[in-house]
C-alpha atoms as a PDB file:
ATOM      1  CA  UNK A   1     -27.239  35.834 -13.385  1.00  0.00           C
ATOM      2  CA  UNK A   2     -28.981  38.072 -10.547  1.00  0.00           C
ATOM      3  CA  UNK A   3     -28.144  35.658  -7.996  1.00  0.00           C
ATOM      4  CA  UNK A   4     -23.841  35.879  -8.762  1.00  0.00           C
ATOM      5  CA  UNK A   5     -24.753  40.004  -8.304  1.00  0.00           C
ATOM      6  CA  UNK A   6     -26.756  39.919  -5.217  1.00  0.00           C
ATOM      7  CA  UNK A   7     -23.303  38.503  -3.059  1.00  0.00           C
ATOM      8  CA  UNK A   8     -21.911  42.300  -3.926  1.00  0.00           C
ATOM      9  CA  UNK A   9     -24.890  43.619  -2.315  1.00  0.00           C
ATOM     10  CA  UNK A  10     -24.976  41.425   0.437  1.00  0.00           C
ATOM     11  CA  UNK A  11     -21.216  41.854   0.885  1.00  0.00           C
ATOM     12  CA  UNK A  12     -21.940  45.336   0.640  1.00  0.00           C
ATOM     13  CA  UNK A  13     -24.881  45.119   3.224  1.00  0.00           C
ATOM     14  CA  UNK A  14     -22.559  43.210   5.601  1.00  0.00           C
ATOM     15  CA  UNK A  15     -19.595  45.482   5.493  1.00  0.00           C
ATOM     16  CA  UNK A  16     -21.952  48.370   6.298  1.00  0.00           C
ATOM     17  CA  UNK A  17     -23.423  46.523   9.202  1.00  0.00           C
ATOM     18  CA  UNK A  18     -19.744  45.851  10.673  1.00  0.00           C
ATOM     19  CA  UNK A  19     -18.981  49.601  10.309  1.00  0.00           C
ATOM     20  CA  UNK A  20     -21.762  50.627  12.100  1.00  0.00           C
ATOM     21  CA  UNK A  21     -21.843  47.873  14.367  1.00  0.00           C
ATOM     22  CA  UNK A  22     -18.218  46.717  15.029  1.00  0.00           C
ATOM     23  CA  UNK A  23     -18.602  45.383  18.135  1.00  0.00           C
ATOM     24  CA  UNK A  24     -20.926  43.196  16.525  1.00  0.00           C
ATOM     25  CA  UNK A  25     -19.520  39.602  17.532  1.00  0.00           C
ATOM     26  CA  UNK A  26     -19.769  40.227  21.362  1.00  0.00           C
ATOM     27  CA  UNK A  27     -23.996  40.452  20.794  1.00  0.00           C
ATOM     28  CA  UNK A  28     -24.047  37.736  18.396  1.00  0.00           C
ATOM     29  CA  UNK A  29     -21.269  35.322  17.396  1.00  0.00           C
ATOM     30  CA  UNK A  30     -23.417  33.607  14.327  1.00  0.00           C
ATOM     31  CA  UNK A  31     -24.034  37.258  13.121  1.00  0.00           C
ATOM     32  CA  UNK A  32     -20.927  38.120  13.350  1.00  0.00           C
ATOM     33  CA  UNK A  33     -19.511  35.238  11.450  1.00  0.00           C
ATOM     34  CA  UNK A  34     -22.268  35.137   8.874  1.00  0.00           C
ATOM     35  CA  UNK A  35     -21.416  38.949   7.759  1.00  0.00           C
ATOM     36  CA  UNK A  36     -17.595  38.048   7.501  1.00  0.00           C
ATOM     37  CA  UNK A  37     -18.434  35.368   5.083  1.00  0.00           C
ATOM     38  CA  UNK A  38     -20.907  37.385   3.197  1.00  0.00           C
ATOM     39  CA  UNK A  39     -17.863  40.006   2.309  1.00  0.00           C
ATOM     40  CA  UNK A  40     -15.578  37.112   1.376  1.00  0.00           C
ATOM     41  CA  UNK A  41     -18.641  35.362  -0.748  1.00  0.00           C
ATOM     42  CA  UNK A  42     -18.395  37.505  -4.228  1.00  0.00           C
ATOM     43  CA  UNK A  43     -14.619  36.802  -4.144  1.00  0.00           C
ATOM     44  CA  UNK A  44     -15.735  32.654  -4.016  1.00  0.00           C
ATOM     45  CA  UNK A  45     -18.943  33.208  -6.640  1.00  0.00           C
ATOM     46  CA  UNK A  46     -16.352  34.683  -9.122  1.00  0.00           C
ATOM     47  CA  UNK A  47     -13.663  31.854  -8.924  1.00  0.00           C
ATOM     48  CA  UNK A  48     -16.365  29.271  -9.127  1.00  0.00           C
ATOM     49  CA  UNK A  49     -17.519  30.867 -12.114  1.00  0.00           C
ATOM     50  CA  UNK A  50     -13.995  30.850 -13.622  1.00  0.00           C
ATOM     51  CA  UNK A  51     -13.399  26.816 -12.509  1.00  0.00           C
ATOM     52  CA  UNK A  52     -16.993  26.251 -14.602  1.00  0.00           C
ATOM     53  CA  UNK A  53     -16.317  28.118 -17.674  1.00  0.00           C
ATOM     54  CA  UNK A  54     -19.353  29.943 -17.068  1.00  0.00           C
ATOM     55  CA  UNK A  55     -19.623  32.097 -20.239  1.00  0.00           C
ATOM     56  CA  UNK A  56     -22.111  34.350 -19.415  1.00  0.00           C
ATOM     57  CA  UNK A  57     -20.616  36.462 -17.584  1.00  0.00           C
ATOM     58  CA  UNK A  58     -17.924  38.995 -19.590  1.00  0.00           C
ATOM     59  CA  UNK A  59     -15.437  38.455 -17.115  1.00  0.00           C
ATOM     60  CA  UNK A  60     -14.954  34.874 -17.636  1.00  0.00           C
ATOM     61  CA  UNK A  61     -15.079  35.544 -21.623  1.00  0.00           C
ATOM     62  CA  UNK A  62     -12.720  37.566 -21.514  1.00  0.00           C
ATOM     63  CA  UNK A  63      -9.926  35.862 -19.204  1.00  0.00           C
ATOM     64  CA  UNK A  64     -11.425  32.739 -18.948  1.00  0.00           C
ATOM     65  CA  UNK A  65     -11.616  29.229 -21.080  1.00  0.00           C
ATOM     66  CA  UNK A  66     -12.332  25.702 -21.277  1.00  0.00           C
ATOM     67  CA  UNK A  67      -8.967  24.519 -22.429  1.00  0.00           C
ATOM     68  CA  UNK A  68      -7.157  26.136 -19.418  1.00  0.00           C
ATOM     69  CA  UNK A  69      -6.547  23.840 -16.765  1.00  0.00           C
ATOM     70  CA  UNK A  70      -8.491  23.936 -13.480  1.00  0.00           C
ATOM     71  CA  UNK A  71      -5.395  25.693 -11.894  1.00  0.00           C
ATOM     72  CA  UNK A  72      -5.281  28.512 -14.438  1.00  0.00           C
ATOM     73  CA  UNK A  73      -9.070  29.229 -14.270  1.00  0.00           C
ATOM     74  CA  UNK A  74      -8.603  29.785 -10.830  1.00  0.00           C
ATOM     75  CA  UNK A  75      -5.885  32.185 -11.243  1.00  0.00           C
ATOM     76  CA  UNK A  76      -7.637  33.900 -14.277  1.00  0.00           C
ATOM     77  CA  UNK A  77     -10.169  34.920 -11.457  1.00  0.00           C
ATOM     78  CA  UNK A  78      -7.333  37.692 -10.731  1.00  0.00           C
ATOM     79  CA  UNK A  79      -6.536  38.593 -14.601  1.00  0.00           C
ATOM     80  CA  UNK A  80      -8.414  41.785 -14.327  1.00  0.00           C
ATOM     81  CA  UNK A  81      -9.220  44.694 -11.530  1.00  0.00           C
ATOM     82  CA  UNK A  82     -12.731  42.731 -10.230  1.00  0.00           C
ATOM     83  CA  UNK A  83     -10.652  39.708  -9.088  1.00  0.00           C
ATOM     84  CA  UNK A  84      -8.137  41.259  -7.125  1.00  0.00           C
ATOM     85  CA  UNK A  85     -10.618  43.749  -5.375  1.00  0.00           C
ATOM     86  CA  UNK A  86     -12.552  40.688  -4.338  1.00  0.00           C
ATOM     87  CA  UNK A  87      -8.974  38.767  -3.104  1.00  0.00           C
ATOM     88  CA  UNK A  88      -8.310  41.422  -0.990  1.00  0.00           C
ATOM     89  CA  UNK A  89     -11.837  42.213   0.313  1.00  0.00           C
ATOM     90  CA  UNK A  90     -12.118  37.994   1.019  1.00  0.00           C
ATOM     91  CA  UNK A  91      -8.297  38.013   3.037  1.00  0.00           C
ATOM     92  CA  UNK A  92      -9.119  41.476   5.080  1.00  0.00           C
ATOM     93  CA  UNK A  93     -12.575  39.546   6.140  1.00  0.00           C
ATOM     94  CA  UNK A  94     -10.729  36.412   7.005  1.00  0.00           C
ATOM     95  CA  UNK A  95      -7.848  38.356   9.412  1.00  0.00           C
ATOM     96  CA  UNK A  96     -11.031  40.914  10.538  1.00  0.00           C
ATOM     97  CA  UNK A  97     -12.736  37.531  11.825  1.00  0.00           C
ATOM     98  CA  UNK A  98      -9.215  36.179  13.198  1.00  0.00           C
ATOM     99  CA  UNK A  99      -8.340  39.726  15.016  1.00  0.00           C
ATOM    100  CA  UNK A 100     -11.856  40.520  15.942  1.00  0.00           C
ATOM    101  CA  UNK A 101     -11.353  40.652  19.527  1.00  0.00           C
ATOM    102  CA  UNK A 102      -9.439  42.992  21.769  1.00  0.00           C
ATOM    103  CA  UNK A 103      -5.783  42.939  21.349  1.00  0.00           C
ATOM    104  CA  UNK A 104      -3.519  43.143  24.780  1.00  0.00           C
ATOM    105  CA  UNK A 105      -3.312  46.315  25.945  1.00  0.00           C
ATOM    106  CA  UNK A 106      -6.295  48.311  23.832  1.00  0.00           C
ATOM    107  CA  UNK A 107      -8.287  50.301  24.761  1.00  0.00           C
ATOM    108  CA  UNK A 108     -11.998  48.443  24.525  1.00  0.00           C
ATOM    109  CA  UNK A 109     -13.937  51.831  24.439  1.00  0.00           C
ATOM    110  CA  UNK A 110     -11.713  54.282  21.857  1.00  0.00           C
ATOM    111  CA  UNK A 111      -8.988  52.009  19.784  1.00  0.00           C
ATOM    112  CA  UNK A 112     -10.904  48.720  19.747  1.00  0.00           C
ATOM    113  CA  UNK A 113     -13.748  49.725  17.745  1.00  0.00           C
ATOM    114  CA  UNK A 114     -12.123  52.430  15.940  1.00  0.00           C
ATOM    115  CA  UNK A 115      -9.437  49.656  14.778  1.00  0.00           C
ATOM    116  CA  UNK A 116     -13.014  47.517  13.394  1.00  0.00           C
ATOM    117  CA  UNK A 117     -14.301  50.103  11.648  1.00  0.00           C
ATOM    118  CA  UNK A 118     -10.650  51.313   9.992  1.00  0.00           C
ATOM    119  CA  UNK A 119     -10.925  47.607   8.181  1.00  0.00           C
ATOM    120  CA  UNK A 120     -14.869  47.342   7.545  1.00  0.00           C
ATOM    121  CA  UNK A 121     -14.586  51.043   5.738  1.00  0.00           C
ATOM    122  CA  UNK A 122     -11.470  49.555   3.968  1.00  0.00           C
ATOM    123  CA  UNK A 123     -13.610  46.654   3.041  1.00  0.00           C
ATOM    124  CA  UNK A 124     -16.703  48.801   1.861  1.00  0.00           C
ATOM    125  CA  UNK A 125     -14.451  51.117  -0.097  1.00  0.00           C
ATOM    126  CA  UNK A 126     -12.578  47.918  -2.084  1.00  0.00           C
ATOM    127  CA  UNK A 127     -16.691  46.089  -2.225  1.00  0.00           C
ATOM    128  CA  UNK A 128     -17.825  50.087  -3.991  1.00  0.00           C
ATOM    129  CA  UNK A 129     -15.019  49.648  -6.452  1.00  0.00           C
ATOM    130  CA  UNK A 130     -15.615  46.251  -7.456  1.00  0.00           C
ATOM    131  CA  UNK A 131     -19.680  46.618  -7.803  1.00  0.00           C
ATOM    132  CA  UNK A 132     -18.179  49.909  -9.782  1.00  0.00           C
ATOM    133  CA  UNK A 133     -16.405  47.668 -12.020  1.00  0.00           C
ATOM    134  CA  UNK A 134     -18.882  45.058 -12.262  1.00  0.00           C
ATOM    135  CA  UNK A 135     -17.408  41.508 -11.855  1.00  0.00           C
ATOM    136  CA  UNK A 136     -20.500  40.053 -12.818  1.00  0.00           C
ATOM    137  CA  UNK A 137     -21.250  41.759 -16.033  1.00  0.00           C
ATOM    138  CA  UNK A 138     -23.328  40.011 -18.406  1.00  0.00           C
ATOM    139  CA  UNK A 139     -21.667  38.604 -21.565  1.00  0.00           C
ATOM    140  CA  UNK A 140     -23.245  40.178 -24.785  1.00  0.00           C
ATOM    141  CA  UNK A 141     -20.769  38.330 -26.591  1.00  0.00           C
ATOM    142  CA  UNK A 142     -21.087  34.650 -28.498  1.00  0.00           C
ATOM    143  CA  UNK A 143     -17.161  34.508 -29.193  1.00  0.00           C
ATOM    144  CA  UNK A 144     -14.729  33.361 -27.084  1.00  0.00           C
ATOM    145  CA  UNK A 145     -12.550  36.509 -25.266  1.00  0.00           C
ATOM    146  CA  UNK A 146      -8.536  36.803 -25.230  1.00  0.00           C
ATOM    147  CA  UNK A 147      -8.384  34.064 -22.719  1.00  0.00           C
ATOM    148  CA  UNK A 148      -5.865  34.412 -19.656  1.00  0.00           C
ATOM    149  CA  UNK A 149      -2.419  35.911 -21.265  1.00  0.00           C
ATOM    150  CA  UNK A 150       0.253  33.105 -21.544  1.00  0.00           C
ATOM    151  CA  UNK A 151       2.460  35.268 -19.409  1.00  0.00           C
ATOM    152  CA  UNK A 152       0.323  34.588 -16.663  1.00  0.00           C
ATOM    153  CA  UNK A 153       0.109  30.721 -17.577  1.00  0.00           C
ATOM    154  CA  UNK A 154       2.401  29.691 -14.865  1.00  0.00           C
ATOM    155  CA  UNK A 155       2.201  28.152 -11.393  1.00  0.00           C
ATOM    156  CA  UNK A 156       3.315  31.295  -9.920  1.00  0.00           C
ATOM    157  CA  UNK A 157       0.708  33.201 -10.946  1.00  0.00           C
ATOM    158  CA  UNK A 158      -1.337  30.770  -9.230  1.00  0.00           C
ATOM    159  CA  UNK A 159       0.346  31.853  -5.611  1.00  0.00           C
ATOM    160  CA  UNK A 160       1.564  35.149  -6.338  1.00  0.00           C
ATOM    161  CA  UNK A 161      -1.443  37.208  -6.049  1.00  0.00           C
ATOM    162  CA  UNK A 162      -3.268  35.384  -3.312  1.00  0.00           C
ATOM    163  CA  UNK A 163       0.064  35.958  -1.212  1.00  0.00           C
ATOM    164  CA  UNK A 164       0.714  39.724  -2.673  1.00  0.00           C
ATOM    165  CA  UNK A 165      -3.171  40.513  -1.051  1.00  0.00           C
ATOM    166  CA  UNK A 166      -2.724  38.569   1.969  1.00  0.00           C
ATOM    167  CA  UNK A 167       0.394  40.424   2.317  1.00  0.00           C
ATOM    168  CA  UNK A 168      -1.221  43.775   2.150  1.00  0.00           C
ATOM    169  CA  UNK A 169      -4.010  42.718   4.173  1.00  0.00           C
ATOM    170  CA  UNK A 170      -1.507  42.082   7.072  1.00  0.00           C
ATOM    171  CA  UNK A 171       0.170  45.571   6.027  1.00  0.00           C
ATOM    172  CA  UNK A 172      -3.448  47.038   7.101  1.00  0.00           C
ATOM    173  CA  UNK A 173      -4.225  45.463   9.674  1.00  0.00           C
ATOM    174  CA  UNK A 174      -1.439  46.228  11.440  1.00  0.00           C
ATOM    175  CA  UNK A 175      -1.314  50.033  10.373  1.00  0.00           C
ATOM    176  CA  UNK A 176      -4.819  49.888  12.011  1.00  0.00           C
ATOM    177  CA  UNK A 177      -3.716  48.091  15.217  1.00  0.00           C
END
């Protein structure tokens, strides 16, 4: 259980590192990479515990169930406000690790790391909501939750979302540029 809760706090330690240090990539590439994947990793622990029917966290209880398919587990992980926090926070680390160098025309001392640290606080903001609204909540519960809605039981809801966030991900990274 403490091990699904220490990737907010280690996606919370990375995102602060990148604000301070947003030129971080041009000292150390592996560092660099290894904090963007630490902000996308709580996103990944929560849909794996969704495709495993892992029932001890509330979360999966509550949106979650064995007799989904494997496609509707996965898009249960965005049934609630944790999932879609963590969507977003995994898609702005993805395009921050695509657009982490120097665009044509900026200015490397000002706008450069300015533009970094516009998307790592962005980042750290969404990661403080979602450890706010704790995605990884123990279950105290033996019964089985609501399950995802049957609304949301359709192979559109399995795209939707993930597009919506990468959507708005682009939207801020290009405000920021």
């Amino acid at each position: 259980m403490f091990m699904w809760g220490l990737t907010m706090w280690l996606a919370i330690f990375a995102a602060s590192v990148l604000l301070v240090r947003p030129l971080l990539q041009q000292q150390s590439k592996f560092a660099s990479l290894t904090c963007h994947i630490l902000m996308a990793l709580p996103f990944f622990a929560l849909a794996s515990r969704f495709m495993v029917n892992d029932t001890s966290f509330a979360h999966v209880v509550s949106y979650g169930g064995e007799e989904l398919p494997l496609k509707y587990r996965f898009a249960a992980t965005w049934a609630a406000r944790e999932g879609p926090l963590l969507l977003w926070v995994m898609w702005m680390a993805l395009l921050a690790f695509v657009w982490r160098k120097p665009m044509a025309g900026e200015n490397i001392e000002t706008t450069y790391p300015l533009r970094l640290r516009l998307i790592y606080g962005f980042n750290l903001l969404l990661l403080l909501l979602a450890l706010n609204l704790d995605p990884f909540k123990e279950s105290t519960s033996t019964g089985i939750g609501q399950g995802l809605n049957e609304l949301l039981q359709t192979d559109l809801m399995v795209i939707h979302p993930p597009l919506i966030f990468l959507a708005y991900s682009l939207c801020l990274h290009i405000t920021s540029i």
